[in-house]
N, C-alpha and C. Protein backbone atom coordinates (compact mmCIF):
# COMPACT_ATOMS: atom_id res chain seq x y z
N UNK A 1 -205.82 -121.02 -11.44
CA UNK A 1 -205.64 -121.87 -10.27
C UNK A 1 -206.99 -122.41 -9.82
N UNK A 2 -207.17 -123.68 -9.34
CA UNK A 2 -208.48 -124.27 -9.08
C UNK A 2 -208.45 -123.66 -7.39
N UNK A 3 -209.72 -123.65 -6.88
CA UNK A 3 -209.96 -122.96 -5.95
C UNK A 3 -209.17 -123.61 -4.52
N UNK A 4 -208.69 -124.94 -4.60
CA UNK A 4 -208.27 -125.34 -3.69
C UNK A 4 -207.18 -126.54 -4.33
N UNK A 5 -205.58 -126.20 -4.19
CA UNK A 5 -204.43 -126.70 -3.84
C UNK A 5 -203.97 -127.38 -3.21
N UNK A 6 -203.81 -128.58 -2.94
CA UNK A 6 -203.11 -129.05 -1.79
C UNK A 6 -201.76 -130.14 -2.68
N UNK A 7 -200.93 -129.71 -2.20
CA UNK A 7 -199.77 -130.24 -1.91
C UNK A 7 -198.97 -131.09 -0.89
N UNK A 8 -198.26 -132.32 -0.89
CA UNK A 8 -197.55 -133.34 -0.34
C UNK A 8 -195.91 -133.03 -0.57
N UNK A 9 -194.90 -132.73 0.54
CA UNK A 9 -193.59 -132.60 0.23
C UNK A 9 -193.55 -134.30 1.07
N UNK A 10 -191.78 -134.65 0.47
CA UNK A 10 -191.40 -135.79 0.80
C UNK A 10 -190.14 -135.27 0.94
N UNK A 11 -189.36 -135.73 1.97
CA UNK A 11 -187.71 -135.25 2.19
C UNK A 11 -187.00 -136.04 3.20
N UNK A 12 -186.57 -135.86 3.38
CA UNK A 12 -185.45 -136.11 4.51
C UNK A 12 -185.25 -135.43 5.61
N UNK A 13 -185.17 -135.36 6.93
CA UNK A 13 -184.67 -134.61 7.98
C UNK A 13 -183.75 -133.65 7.40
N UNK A 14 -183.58 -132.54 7.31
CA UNK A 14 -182.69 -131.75 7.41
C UNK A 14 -182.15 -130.93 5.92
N UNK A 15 -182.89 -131.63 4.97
CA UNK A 15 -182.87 -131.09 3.10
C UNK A 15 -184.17 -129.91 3.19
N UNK A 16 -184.88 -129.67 4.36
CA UNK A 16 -185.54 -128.37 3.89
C UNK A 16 -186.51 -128.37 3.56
N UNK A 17 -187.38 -129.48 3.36
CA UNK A 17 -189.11 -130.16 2.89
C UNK A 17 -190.02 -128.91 3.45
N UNK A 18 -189.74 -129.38 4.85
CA UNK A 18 -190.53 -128.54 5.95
C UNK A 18 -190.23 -126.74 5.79
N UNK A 19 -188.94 -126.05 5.94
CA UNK A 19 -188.95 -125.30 5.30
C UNK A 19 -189.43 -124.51 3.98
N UNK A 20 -189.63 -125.23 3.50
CA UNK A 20 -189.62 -124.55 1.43
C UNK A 20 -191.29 -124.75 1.72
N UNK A 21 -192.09 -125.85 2.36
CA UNK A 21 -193.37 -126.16 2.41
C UNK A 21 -193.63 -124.35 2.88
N UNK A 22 -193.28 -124.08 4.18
CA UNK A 22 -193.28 -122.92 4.77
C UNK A 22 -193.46 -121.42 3.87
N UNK A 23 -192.37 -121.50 3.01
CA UNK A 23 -191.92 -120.63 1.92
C UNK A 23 -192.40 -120.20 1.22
N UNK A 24 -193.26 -121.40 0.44
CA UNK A 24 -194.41 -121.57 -0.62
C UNK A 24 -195.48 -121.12 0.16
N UNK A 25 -195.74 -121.55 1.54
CA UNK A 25 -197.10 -120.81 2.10
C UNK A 25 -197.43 -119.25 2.41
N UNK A 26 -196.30 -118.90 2.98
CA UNK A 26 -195.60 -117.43 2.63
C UNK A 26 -195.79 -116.49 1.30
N UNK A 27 -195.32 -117.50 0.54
CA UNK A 27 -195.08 -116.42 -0.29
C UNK A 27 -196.59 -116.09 -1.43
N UNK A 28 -197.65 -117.74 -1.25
CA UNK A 28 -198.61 -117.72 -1.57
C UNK A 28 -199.72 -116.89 -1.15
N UNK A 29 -199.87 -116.46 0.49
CA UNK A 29 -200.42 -115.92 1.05
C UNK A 29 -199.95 -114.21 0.81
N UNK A 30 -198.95 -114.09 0.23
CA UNK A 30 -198.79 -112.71 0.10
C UNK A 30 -199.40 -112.17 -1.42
N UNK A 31 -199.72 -113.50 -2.15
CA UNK A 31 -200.35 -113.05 -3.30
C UNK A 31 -201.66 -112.62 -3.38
N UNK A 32 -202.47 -112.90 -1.81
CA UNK A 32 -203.45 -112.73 -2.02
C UNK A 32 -204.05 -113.93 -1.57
N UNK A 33 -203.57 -115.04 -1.50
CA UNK A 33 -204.11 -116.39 -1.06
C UNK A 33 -204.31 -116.82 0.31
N UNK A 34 -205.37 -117.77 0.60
CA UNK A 34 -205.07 -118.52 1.75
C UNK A 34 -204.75 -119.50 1.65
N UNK A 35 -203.97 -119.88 2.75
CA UNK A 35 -203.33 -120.96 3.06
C UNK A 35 -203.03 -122.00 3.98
N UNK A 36 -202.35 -123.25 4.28
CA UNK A 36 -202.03 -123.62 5.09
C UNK A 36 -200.81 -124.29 4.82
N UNK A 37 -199.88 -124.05 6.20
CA UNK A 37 -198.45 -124.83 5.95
C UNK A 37 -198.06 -125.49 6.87
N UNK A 38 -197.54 -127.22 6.91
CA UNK A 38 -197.58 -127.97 8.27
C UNK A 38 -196.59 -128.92 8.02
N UNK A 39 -195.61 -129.01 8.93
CA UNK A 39 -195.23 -130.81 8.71
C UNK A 39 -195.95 -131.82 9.32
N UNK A 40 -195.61 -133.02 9.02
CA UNK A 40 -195.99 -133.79 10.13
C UNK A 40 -194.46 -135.16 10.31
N UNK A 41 -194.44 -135.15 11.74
CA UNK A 41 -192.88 -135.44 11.96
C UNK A 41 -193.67 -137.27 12.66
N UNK A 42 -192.27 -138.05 11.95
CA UNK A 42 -192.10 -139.03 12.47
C UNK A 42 -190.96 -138.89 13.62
N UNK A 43 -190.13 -139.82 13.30
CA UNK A 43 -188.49 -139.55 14.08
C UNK A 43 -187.82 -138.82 13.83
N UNK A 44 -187.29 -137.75 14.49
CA UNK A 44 -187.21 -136.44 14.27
C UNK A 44 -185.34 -136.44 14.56
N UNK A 45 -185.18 -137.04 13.28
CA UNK A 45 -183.49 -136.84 13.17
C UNK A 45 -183.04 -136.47 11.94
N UNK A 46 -182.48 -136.36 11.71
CA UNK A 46 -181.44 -136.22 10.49
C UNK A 46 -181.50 -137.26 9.55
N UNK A 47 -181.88 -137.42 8.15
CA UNK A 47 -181.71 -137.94 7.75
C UNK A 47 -183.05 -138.93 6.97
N UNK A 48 -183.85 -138.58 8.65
CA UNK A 48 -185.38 -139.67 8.41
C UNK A 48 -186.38 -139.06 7.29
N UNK A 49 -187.14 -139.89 6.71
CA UNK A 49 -188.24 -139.47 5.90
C UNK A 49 -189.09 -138.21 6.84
N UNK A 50 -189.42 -137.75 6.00
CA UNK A 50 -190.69 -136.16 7.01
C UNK A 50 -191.51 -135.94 5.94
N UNK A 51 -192.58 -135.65 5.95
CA UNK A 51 -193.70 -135.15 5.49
C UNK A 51 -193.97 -133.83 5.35
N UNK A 52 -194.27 -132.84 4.57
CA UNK A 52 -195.01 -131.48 4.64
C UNK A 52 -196.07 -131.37 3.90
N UNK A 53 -196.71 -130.29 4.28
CA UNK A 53 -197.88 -130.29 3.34
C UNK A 53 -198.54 -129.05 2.80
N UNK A 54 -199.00 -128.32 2.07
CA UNK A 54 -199.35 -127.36 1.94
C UNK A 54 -201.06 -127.49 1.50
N UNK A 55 -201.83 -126.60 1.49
CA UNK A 55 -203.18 -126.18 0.80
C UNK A 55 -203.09 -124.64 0.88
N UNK A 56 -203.44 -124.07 -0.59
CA UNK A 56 -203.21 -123.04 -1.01
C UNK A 56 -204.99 -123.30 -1.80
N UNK A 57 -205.55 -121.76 -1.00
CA UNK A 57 -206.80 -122.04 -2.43
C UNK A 57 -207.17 -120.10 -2.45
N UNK A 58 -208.08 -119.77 -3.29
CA UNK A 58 -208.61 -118.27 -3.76
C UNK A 58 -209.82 -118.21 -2.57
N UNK A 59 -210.42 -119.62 -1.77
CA UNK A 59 -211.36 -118.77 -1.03
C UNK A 59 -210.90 -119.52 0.88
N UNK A 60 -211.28 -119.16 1.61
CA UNK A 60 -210.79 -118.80 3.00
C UNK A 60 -211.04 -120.85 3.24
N UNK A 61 -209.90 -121.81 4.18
CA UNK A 61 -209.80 -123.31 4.51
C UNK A 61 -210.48 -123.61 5.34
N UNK A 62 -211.39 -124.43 5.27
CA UNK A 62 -211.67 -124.77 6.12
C UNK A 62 -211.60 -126.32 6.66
N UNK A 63 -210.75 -126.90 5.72
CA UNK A 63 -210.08 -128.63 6.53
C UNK A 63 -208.81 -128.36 7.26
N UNK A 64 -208.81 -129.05 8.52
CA UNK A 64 -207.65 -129.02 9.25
C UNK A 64 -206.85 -130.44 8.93
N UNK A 65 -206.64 -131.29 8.40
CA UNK A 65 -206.23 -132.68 8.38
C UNK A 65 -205.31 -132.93 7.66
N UNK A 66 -204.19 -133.70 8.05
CA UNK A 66 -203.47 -134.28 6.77
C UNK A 66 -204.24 -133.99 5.19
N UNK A 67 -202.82 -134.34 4.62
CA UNK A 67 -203.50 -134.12 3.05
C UNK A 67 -203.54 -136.00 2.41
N UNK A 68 -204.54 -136.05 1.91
CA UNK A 68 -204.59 -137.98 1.93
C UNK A 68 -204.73 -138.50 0.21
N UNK A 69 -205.34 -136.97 -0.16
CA UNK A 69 -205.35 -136.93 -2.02
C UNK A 69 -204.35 -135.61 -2.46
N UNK A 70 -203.64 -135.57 -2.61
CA UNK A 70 -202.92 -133.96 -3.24
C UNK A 70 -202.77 -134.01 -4.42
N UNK A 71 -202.85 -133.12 -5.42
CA UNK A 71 -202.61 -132.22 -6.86
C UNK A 71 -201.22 -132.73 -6.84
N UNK A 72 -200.50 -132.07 -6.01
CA UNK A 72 -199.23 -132.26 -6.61
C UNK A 72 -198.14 -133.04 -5.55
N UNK A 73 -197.49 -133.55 -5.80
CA UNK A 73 -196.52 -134.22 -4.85
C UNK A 73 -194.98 -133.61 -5.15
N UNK A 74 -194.13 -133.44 -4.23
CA UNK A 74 -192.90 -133.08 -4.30
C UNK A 74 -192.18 -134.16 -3.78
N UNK A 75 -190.76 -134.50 -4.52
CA UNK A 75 -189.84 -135.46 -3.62
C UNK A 75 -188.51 -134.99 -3.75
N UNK A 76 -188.06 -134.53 -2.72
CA UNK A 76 -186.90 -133.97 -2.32
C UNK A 76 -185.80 -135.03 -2.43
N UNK A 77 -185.96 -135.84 -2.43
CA UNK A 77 -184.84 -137.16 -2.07
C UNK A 77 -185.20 -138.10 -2.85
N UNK A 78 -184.87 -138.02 -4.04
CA UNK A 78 -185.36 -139.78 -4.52
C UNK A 78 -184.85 -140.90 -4.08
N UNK A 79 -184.29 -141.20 -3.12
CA UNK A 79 -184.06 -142.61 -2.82
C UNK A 79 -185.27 -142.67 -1.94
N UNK A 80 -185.87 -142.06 -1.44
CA UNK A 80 -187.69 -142.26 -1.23
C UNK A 80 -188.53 -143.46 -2.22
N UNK A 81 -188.05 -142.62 -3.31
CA UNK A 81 -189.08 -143.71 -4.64
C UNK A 81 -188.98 -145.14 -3.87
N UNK A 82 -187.96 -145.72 -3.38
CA UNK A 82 -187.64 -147.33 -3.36
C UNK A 82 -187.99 -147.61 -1.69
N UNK A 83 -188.96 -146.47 -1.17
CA UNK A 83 -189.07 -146.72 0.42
C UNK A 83 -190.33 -146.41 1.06
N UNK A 84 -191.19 -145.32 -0.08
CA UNK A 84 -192.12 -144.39 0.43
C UNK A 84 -192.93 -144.26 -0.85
N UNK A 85 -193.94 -145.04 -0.54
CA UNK A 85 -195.21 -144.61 -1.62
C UNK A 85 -195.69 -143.68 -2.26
N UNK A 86 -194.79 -142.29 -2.78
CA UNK A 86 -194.87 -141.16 -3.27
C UNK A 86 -196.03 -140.98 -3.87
N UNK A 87 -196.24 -142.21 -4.72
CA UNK A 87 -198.02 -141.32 -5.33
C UNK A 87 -198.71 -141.67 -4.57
N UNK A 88 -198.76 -142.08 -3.37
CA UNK A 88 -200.09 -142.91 -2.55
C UNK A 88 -201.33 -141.46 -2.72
N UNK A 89 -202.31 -141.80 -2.90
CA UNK A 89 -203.70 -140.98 -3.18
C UNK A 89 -203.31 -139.40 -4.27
N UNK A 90 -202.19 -139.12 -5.09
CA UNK A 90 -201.93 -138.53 -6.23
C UNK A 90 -202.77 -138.77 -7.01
N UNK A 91 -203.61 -137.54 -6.97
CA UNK A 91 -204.74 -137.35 -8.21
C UNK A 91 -204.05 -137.80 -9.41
N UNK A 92 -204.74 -138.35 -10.49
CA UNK A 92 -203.80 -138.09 -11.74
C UNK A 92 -204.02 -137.06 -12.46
N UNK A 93 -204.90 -135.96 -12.67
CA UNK A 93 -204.66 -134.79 -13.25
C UNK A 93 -203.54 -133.94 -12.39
N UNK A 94 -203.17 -134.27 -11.37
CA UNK A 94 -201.86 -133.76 -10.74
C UNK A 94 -200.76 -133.60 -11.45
N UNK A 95 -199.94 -133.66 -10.51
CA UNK A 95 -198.55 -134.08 -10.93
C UNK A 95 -197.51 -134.06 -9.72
N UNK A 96 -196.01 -135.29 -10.50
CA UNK A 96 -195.34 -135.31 -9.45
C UNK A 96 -194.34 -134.28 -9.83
N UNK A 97 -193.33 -134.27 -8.95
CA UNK A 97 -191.81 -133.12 -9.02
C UNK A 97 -190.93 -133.77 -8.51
N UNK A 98 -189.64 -134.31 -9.17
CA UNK A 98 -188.94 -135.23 -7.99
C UNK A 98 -187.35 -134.85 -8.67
N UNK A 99 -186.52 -134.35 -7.40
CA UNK A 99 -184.91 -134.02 -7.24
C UNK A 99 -184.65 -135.18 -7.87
N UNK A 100 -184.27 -135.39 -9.15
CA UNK A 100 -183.69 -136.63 -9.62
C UNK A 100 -183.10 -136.38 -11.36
N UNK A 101 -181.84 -137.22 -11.23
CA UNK A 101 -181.07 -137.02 -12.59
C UNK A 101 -181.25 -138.35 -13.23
N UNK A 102 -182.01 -139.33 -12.35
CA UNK A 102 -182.46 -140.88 -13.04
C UNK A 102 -183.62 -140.37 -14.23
N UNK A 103 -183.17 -141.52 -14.96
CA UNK A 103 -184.42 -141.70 -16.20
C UNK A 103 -185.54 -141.86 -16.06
N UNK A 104 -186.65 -141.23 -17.29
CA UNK A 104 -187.78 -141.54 -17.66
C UNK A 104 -188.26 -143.52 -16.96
N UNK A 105 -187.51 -144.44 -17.46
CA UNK A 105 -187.52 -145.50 -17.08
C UNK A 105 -187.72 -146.01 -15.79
N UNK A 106 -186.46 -145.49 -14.91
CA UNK A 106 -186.66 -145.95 -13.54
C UNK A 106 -187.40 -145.20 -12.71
N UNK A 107 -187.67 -143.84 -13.07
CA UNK A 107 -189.11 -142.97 -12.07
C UNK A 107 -190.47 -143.93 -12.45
N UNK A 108 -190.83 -144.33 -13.98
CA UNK A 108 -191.94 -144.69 -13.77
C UNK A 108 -192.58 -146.20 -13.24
N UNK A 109 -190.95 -146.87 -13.07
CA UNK A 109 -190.82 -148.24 -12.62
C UNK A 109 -191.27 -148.08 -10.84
N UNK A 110 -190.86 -147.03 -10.67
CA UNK A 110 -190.77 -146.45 -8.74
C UNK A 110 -192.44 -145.86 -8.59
N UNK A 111 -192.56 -145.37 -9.60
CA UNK A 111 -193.70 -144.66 -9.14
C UNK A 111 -195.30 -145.19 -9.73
N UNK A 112 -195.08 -147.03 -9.45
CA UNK A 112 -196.27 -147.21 -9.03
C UNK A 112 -197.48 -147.47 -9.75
N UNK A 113 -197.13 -147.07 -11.10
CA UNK A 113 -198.44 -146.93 -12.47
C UNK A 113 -198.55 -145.78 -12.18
N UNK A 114 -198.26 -144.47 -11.51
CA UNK A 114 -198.37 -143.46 -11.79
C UNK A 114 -198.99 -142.66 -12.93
N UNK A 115 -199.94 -142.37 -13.34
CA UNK A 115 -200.34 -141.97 -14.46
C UNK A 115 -200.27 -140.89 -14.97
N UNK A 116 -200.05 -139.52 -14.10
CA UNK A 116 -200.27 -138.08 -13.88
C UNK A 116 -199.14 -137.73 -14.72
N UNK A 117 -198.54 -136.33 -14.90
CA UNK A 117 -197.40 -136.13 -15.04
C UNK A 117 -196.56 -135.61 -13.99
N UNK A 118 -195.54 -136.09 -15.16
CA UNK A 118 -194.23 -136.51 -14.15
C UNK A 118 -193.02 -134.99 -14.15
N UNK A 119 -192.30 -134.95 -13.44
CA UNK A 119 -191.87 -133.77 -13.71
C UNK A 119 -189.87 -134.16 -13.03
N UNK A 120 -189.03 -133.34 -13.79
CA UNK A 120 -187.83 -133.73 -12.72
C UNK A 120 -186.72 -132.59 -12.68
N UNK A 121 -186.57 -132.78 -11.85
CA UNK A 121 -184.99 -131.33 -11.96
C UNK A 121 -183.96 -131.70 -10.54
N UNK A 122 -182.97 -131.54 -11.34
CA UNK A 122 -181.78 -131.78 -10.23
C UNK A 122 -180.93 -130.87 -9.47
N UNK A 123 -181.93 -130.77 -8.67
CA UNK A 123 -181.65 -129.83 -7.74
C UNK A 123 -180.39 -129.84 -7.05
N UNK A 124 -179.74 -131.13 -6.89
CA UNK A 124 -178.50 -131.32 -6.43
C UNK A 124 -177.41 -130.40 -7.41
N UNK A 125 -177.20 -130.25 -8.73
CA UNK A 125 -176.63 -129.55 -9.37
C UNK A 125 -176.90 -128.25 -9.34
N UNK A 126 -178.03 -127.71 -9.37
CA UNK A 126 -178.12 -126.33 -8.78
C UNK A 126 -178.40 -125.47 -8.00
N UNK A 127 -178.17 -126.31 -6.94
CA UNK A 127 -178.27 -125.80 -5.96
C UNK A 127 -176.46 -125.97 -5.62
N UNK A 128 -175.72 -126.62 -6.00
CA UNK A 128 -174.19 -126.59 -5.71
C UNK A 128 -173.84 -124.98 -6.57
N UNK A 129 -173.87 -125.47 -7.81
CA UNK A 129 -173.36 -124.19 -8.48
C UNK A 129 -174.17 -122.91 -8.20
N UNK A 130 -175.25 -122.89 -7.44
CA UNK A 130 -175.51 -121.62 -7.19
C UNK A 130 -175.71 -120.81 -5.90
N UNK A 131 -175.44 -122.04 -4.93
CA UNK A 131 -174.98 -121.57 -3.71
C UNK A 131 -173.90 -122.18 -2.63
N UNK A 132 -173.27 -123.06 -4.27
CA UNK A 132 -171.80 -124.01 -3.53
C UNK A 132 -172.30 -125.00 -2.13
N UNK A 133 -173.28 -125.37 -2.06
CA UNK A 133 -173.80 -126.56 -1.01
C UNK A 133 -174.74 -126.99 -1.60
N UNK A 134 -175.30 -128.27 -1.14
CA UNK A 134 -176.55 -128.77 -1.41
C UNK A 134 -177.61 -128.44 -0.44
N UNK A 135 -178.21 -127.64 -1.30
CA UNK A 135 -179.56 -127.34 -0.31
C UNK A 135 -180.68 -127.65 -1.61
N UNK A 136 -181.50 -128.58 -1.43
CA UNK A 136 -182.07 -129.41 -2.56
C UNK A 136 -183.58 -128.33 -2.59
N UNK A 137 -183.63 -127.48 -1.30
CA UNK A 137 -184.97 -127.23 -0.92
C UNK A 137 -185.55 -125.91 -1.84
N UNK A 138 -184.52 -125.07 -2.17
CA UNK A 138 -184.64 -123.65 -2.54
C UNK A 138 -185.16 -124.51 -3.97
N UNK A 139 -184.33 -125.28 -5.20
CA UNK A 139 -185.15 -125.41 -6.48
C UNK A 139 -186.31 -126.36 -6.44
N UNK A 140 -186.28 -126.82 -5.14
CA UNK A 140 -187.49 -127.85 -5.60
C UNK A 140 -188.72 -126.82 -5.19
N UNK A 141 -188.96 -125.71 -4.34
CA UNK A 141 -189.57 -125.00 -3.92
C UNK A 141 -189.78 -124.22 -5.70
N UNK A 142 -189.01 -123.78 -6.23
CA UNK A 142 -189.07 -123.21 -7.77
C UNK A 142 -190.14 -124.02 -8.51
N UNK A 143 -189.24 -125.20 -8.74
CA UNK A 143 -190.23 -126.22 -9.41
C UNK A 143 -191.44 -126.52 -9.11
N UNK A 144 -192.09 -126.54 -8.03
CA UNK A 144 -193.78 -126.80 -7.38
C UNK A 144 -194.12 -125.45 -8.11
N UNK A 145 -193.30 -124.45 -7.98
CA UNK A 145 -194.50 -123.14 -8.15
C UNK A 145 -194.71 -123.36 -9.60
N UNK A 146 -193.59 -123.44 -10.41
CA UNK A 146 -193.64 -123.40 -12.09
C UNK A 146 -194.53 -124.83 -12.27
N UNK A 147 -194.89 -125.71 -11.90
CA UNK A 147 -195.24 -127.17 -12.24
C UNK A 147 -196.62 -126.51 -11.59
N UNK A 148 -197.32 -126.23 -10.92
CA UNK A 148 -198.44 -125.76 -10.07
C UNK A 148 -198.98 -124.58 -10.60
N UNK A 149 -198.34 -123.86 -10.99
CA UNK A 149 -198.67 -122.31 -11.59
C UNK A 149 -199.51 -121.20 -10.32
N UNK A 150 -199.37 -121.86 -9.13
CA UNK A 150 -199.75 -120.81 -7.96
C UNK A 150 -199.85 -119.60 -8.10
N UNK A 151 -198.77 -119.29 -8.71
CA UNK A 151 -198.37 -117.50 -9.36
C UNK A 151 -197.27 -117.79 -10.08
N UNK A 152 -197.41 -116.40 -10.97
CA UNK A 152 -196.12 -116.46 -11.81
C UNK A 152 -195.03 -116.68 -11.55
N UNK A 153 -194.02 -116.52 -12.25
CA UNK A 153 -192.57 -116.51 -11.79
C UNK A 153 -192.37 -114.85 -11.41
N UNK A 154 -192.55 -114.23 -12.21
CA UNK A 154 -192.40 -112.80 -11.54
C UNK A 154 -193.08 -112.67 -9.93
N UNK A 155 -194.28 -112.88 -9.51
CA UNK A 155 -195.05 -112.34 -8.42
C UNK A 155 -193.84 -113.83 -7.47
N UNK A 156 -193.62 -114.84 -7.42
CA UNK A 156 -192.88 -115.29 -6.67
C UNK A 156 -191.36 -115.31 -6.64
N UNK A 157 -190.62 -114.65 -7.79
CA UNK A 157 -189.17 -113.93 -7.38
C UNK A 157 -189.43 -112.76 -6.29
N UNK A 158 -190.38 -111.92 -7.15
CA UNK A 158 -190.31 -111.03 -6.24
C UNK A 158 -190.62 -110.92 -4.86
N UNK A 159 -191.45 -112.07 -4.31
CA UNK A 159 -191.55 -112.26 -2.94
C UNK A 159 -190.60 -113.02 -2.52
N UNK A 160 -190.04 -113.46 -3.22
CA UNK A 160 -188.80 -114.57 -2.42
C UNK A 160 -187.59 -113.31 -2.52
N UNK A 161 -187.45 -112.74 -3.36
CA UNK A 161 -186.19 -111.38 -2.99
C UNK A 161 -186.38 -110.62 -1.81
N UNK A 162 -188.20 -110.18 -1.41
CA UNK A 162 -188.02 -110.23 -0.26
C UNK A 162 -188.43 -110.69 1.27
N UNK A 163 -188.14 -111.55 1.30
CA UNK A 163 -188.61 -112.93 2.17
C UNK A 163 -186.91 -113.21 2.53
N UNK A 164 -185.85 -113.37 1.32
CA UNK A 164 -184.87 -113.58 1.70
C UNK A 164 -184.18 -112.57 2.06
N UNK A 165 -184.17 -111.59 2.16
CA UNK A 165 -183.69 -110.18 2.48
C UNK A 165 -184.27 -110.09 4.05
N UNK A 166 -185.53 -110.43 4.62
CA UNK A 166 -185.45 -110.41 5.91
C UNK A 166 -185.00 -111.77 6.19
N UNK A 167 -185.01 -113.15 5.96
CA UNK A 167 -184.89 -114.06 6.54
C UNK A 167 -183.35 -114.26 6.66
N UNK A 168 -182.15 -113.28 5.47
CA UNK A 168 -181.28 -113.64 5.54
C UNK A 168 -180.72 -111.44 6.13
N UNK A 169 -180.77 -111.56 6.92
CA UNK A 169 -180.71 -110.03 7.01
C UNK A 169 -178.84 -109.74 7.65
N UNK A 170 -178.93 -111.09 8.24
CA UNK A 170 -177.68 -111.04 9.04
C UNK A 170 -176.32 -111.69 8.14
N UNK A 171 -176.74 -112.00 7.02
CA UNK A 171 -176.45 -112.99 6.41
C UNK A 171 -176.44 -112.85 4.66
N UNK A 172 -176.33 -111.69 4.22
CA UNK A 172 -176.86 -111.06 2.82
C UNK A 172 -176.36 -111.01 1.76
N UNK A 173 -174.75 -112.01 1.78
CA UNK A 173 -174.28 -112.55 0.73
C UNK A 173 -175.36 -113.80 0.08
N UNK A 174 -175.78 -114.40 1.04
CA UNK A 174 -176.50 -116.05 0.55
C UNK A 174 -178.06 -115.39 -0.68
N UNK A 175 -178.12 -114.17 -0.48
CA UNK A 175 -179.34 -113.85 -0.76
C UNK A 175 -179.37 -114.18 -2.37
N UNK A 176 -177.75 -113.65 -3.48
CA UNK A 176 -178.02 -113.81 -4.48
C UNK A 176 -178.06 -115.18 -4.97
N UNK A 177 -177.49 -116.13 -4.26
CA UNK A 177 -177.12 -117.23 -4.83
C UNK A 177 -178.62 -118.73 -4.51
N UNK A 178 -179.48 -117.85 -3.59
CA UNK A 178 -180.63 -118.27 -3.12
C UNK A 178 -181.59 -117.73 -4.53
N UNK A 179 -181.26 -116.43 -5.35
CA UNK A 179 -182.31 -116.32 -5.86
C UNK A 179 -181.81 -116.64 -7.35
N UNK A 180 -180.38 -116.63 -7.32
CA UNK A 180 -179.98 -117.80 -8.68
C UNK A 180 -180.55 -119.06 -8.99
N UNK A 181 -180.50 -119.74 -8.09
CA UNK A 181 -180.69 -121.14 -7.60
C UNK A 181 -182.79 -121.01 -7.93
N UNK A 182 -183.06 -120.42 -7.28
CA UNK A 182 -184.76 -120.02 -7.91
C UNK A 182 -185.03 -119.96 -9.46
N UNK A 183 -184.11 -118.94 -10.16
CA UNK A 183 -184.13 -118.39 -11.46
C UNK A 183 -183.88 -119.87 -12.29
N UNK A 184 -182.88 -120.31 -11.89
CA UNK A 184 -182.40 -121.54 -12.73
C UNK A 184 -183.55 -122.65 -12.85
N UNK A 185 -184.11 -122.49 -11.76
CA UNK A 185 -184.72 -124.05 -11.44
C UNK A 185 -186.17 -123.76 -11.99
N UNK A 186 -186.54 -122.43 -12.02
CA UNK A 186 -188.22 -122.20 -12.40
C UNK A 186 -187.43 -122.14 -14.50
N UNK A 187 -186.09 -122.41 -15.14
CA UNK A 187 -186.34 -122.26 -16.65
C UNK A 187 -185.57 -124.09 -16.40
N UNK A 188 -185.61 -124.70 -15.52
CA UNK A 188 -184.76 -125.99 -15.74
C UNK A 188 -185.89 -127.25 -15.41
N UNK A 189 -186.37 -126.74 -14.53
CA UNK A 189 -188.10 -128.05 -14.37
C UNK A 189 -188.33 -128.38 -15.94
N UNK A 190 -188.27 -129.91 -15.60
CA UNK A 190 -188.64 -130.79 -17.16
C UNK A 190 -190.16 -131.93 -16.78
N UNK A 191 -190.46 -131.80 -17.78
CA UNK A 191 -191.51 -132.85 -18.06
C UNK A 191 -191.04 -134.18 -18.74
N UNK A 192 -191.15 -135.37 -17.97
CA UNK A 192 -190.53 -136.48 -18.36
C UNK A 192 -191.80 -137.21 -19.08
């Protein structure tokens, strides 16, 4: 891992950006890392574009600011691509991650001359079959870690088994189908 991480989520009001940003900071900081985890909110409804952001690095942060260049970009929602400048300041040794079952073709038509790599998984599909709703946030949260290599897949199941065990305490059926939905999505992330 290079000493300093920073990450860009893209989503929608209410798909979980801001959450999973959270998750990843969590579960990074329990590896041993520091971190930082933030949204930053426009119109704060349902539905609207939102921002998150993460910086994850091996030695202690000291920028407080938006992120304006990030490693890696996440897009929770691809109908973003056709609204929201997803690579705007995307390093190209980065890479992007984007909830999408569209082609090689039309991501790289959306994204700009994009040069970096590209990455995609459809989170909409597994996140139905593995916790019967769409919650886009739990595999795209998979995919940043496996596309990023923050930590393994082992050191972040095992903090997300228990992260969801207190976060879902009241609630402890959702737990397996939260960490299905993980399992699937950290062997289903593709490189386009």
């Amino acid at each position: 891992m290079n000493d300093l991480i920073e990450i860009r989520w893209h989503g929608r009001g209410g798909q979980g950006a801001k959450t999973a940003s959270l998750l990843l900071a969590d579960a990074a900081f329990n590896t041993g890392k520091y971190i930082q985890g933030f949204p930053e909110y426009g119109p704060e409804r349902m539905g609207a574009p939102i921002t998150a952001y993460n910086r994850i690095s091996t030695k202690p942060i000291t920028v407080h600011s938006n992120i304006y260049e990030p490693d890696y970009v996440v897009v929770v929602d691809d109908t973003l691509l056709e609204s929201v400048d997803v690579t705007a300041g995307l390093k190209s040794t980065g890479a992007i991650v984007i909830n999408t079952t569209k082609d090689s073709e039309y991501l790289k038509q959306h994204l700009k001359g994009y040069e970096g790599e590209i990455y995609k998984i459809d989170a909409r599909r597994i996140s139905i079959e593995a916790l019967g709703k769409y919650f886009p946030n739990t595999p795209m949260l998979a995919a940043i870690v496996k596309v990023s290599k923050i930590m393994t897949d082992e050191e972040f199941l095992n903090d997300m088994q228990g992260s969801f065990k207190h976060k879902f305490a009241k609630k402890p059926e959702v737990i397996e189908g939260n960490m299905k939905a993980l399992e699937m999505a950290l062997k289903e992330v593709e490189r386009v």
